[in-house]
C-alpha atoms as a PDB file:
ATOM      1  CA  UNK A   1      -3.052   3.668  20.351  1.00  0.00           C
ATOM      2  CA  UNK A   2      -0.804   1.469  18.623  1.00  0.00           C
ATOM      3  CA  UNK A   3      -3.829   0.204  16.903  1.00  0.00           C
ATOM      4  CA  UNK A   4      -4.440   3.698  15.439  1.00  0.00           C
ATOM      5  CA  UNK A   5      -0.390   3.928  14.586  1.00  0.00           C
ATOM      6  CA  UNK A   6      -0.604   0.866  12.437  1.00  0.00           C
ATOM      7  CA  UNK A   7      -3.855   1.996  10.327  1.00  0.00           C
ATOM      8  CA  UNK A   8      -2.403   5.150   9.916  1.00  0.00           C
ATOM      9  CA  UNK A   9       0.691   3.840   8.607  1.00  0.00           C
ATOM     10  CA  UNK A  10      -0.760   1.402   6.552  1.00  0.00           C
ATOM     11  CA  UNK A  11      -2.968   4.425   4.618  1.00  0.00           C
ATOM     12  CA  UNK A  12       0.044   6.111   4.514  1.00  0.00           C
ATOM     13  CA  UNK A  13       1.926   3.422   2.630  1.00  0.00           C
ATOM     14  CA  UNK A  14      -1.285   3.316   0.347  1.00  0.00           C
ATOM     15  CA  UNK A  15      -1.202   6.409  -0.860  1.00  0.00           C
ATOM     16  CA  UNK A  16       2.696   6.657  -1.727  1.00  0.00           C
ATOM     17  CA  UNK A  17       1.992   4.691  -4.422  1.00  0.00           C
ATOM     18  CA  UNK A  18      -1.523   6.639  -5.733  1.00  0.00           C
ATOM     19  CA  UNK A  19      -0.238   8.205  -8.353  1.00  0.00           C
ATOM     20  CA  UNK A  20       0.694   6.796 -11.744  1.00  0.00           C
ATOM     21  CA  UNK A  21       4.281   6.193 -12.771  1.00  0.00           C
ATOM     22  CA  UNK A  22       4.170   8.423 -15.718  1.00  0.00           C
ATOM     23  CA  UNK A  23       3.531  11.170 -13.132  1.00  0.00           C
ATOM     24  CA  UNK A  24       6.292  10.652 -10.412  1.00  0.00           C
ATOM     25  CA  UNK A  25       8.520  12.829 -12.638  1.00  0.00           C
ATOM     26  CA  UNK A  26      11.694  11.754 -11.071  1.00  0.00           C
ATOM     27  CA  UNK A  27      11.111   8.063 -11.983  1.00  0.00           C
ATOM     28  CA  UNK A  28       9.735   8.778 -15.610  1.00  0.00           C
ATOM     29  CA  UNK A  29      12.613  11.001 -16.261  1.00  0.00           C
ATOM     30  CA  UNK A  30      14.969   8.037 -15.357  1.00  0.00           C
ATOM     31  CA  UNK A  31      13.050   5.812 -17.567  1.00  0.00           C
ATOM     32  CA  UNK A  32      13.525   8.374 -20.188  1.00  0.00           C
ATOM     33  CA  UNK A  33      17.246   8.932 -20.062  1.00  0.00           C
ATOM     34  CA  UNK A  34      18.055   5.377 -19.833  1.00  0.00           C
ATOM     35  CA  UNK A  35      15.971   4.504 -22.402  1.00  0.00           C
ATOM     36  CA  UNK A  36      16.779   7.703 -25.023  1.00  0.00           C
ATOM     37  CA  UNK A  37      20.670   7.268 -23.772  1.00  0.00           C
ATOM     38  CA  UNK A  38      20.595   3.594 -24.981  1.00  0.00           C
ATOM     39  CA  UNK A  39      18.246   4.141 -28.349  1.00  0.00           C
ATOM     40  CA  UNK A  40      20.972   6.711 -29.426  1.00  0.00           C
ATOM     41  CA  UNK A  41      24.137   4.885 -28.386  1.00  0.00           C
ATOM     42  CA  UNK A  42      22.753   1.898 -30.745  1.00  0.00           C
ATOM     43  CA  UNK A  43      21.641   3.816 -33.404  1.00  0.00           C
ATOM     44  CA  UNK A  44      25.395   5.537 -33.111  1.00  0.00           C
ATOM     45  CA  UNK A  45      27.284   2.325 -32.908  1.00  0.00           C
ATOM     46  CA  UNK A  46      25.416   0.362 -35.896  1.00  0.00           C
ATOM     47  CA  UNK A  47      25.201   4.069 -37.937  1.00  0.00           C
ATOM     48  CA  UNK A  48      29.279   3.949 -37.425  1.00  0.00           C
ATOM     49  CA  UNK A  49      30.810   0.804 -36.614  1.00  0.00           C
ATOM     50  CA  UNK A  50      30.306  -2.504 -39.409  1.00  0.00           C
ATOM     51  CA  UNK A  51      28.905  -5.529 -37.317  1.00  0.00           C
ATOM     52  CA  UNK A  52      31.656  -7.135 -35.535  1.00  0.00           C
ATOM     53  CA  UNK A  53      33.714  -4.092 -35.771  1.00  0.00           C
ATOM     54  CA  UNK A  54      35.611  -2.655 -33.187  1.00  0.00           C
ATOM     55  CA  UNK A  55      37.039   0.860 -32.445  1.00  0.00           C
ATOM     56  CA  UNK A  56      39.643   0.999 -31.177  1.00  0.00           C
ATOM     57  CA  UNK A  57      40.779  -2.501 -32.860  1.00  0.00           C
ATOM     58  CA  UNK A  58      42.676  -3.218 -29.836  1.00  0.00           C
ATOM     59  CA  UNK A  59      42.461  -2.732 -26.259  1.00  0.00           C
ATOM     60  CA  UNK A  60      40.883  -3.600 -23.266  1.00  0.00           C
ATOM     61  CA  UNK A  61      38.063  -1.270 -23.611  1.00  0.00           C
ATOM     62  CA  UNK A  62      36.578  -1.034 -26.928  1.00  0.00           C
ATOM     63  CA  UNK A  63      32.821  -0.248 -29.049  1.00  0.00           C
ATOM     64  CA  UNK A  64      32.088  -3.377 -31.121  1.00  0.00           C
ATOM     65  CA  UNK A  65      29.243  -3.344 -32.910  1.00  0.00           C
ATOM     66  CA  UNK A  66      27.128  -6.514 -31.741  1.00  0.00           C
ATOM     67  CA  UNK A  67      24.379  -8.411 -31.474  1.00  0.00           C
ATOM     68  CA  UNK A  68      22.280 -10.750 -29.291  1.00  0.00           C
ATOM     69  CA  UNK A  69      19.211 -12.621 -30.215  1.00  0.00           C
ATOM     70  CA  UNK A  70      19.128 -13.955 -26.656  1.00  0.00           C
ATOM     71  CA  UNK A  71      19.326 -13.137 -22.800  1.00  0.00           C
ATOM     72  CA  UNK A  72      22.595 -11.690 -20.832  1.00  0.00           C
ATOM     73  CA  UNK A  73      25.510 -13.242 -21.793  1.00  0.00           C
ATOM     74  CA  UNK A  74      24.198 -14.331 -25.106  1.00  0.00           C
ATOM     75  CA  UNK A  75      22.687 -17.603 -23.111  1.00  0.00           C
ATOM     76  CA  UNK A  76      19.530 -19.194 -24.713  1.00  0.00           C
ATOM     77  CA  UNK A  77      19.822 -17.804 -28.407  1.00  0.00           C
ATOM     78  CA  UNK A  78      17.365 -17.249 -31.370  1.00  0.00           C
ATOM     79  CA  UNK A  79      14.666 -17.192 -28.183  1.00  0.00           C
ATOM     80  CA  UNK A  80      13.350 -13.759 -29.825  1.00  0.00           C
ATOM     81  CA  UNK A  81       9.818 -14.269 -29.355  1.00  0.00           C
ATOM     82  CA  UNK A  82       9.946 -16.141 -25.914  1.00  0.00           C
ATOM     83  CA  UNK A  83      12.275 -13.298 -24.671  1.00  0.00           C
ATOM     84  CA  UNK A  84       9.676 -10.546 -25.875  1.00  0.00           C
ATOM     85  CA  UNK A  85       6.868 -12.058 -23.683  1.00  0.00           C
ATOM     86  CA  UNK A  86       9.199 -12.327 -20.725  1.00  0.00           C
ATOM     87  CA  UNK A  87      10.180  -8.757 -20.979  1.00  0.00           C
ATOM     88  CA  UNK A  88       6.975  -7.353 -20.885  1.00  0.00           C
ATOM     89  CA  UNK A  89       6.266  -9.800 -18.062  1.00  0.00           C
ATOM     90  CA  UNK A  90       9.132  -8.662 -16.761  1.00  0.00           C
ATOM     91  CA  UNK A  91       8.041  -4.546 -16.918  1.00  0.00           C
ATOM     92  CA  UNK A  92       5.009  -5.734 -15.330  1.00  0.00           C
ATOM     93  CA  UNK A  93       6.352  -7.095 -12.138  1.00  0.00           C
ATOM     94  CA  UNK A  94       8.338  -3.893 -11.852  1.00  0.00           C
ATOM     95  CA  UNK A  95       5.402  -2.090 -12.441  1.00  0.00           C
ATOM     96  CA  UNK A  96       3.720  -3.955  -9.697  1.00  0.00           C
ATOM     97  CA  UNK A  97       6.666  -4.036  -7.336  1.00  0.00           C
ATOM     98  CA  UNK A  98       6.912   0.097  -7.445  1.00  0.00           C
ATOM     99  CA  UNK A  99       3.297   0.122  -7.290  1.00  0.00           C
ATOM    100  CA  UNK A 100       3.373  -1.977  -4.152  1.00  0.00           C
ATOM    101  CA  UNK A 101       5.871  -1.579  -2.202  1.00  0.00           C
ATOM    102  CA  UNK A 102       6.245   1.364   0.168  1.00  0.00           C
ATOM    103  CA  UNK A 103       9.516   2.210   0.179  1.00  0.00           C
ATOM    104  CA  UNK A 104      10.118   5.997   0.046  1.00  0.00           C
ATOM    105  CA  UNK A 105      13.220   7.779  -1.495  1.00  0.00           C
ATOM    106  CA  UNK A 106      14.558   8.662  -4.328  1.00  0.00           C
ATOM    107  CA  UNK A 107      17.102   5.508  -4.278  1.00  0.00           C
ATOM    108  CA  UNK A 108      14.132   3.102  -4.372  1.00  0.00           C
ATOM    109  CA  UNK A 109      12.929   4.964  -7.345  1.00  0.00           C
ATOM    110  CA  UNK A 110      15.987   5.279  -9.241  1.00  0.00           C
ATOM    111  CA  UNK A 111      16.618   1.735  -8.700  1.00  0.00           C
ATOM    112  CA  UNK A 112      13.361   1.010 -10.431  1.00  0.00           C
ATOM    113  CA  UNK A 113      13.738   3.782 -13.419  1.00  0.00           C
ATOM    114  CA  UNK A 114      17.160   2.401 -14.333  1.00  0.00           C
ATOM    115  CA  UNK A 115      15.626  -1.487 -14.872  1.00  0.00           C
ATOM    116  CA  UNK A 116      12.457  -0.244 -16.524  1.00  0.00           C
ATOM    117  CA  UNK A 117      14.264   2.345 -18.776  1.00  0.00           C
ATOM    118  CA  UNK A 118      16.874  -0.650 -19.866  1.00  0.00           C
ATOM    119  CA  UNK A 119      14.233  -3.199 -20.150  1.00  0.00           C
ATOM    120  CA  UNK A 120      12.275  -0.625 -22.297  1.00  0.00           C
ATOM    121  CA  UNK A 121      15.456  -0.104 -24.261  1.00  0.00           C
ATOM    122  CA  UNK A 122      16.229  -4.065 -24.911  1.00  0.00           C
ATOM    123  CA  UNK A 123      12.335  -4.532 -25.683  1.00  0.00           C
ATOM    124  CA  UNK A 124      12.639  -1.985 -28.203  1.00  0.00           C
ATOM    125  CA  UNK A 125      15.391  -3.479 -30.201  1.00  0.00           C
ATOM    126  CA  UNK A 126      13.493  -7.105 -29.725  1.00  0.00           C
ATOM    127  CA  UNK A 127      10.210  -6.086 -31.268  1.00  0.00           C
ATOM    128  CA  UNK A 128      11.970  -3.699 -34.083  1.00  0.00           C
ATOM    129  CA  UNK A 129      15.079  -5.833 -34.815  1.00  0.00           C
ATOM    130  CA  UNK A 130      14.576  -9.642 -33.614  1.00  0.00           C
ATOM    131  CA  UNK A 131      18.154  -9.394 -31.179  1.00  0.00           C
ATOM    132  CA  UNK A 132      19.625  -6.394 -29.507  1.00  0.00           C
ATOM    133  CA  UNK A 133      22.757  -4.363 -30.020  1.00  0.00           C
ATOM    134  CA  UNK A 134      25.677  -4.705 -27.954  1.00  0.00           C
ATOM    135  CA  UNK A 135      28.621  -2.804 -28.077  1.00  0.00           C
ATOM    136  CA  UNK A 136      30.301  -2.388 -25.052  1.00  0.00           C
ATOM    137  CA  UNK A 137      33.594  -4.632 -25.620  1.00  0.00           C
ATOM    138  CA  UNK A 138      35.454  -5.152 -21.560  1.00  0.00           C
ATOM    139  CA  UNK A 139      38.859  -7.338 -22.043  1.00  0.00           C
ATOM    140  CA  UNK A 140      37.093 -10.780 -21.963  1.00  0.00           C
ATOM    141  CA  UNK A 141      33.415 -10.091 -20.835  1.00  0.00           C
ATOM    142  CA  UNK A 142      30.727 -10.466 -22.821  1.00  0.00           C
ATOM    143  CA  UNK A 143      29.799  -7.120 -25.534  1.00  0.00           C
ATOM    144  CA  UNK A 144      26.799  -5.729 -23.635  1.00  0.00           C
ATOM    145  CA  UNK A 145      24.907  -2.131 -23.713  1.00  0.00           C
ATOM    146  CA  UNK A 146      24.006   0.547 -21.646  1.00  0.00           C
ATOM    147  CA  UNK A 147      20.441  -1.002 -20.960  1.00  0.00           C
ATOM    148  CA  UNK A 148      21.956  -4.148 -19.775  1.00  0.00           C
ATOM    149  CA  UNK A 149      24.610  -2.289 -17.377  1.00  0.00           C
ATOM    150  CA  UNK A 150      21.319  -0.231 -16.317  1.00  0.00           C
ATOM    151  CA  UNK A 151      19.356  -2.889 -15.169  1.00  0.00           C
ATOM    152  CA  UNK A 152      22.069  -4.668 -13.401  1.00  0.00           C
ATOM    153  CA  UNK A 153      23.060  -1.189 -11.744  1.00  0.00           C
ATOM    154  CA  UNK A 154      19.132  -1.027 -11.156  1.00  0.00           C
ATOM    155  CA  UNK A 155      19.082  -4.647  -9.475  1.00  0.00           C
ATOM    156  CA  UNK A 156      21.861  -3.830  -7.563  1.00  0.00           C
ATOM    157  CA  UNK A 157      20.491  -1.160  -5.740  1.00  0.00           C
ATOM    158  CA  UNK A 158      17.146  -2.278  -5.250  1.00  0.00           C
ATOM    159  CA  UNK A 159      19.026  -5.553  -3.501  1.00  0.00           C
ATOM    160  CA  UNK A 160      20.738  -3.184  -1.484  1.00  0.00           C
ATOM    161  CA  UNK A 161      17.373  -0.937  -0.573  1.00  0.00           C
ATOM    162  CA  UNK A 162      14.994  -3.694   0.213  1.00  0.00           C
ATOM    163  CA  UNK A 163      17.547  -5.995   1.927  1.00  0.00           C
ATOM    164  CA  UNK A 164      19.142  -2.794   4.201  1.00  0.00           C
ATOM    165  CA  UNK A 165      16.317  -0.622   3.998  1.00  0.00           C
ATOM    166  CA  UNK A 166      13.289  -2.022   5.521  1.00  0.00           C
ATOM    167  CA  UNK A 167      14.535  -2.621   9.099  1.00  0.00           C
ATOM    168  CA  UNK A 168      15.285   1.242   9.364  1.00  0.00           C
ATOM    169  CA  UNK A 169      12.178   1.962   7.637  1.00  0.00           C
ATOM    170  CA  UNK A 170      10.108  -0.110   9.943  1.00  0.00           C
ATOM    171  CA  UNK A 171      11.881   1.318  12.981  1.00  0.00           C
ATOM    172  CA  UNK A 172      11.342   5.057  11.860  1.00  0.00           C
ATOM    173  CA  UNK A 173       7.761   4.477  11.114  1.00  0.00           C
ATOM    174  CA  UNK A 174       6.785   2.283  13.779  1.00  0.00           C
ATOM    175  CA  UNK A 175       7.359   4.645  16.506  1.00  0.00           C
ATOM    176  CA  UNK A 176       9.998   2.379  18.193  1.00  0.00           C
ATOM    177  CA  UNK A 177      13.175   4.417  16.997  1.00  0.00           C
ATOM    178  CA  UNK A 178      15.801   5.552  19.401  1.00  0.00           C
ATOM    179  CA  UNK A 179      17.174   8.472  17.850  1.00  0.00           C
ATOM    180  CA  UNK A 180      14.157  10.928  18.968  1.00  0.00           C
ATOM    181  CA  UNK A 181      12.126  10.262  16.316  1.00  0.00           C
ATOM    182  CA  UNK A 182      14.554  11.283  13.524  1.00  0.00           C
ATOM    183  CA  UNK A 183      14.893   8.710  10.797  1.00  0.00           C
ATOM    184  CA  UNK A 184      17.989   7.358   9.216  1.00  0.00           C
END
């Protein structure tokens, strides 16, 4: 019997994951927003603001038109090319991780959507312009953008989901729970 459980669970977590990204239209319409919400604010900022200007002029919170030609932070520098192969690597392993990993809910998904759609969005600057454009300006943190704050917001919660998640997941699916068979 238990035998039977686990094949049917494993099929199970097969097929959550038998459809293409492009149409789980939850997670392709987070890809989309992050990535269209972070095109636009760059175009916005270097269409308005001079590079190295900043609106307000002072304050702790300001837009300053930016750039980066390396990683988070502005660590490793001028690595343009090297960074462009290790993003798409990068959108790869996502890929794969969504693709194999059976974790169900939105959150999961979400979690996934915001670091591909900010990836997509610092690729795109990479390949068109050689760096990326900052402009977020916080007191004394680095300038960074809305695809940088979406993948770490992304990471975030996928930390949270896999390391919390999969010991209620595995309970609720393995036919062990306590709570009469209704899953937290």
């Amino acid at each position: 019997m238990s035998e039977s459980k686990n094949n049917s669970s494993h099929f199970r977590r097969k097929d959550i994951r038998s459809i293409p990204w492009y149409k789980d239209q939850f997670l392709a319409t987070i890809i989309f927003v992050v990535f269209a919400a972070d095109q636009i604010s760059k175009y916005a900022v270097s269409q308005t603001l001079s590079l190295y200007e900043s609106w307000p002029s002072e304050g702790l919170l300001r837009f300053t038109h930016g750039t980066n030609s390396g990683t988070i932070w502005g660590l490793f520098p001028d690595a343009t090319f090297v960074l462009t192969i290790l993003s798409f690597i990068a959108i790869g392993m996502l890929y794969y991780f969504y693709r194999s990993h059976a974790i169900e809910g939105k959150v999961f998904r979400l979690a996934i959507g915001l670091q591909l759609g900010g990836a997509a969005g610092n690729l795109a600057d990479r390949i068109r312009l050689g760096e990326v454009i900052d402009f977020i300006d916080v007191g004394w943190w680095p300038i960074f953008n809305l695809a940088d704050s979406s993948i770490v917001v992304g990471i975030t919660i996928l930390m949270t989901v896999v390391w919390l998640g999969p010991d209620r997941h595995t309970e609720s699916t393995s036919g062990t729970d306590t709570d009469g068979g209704v899953g937290v």
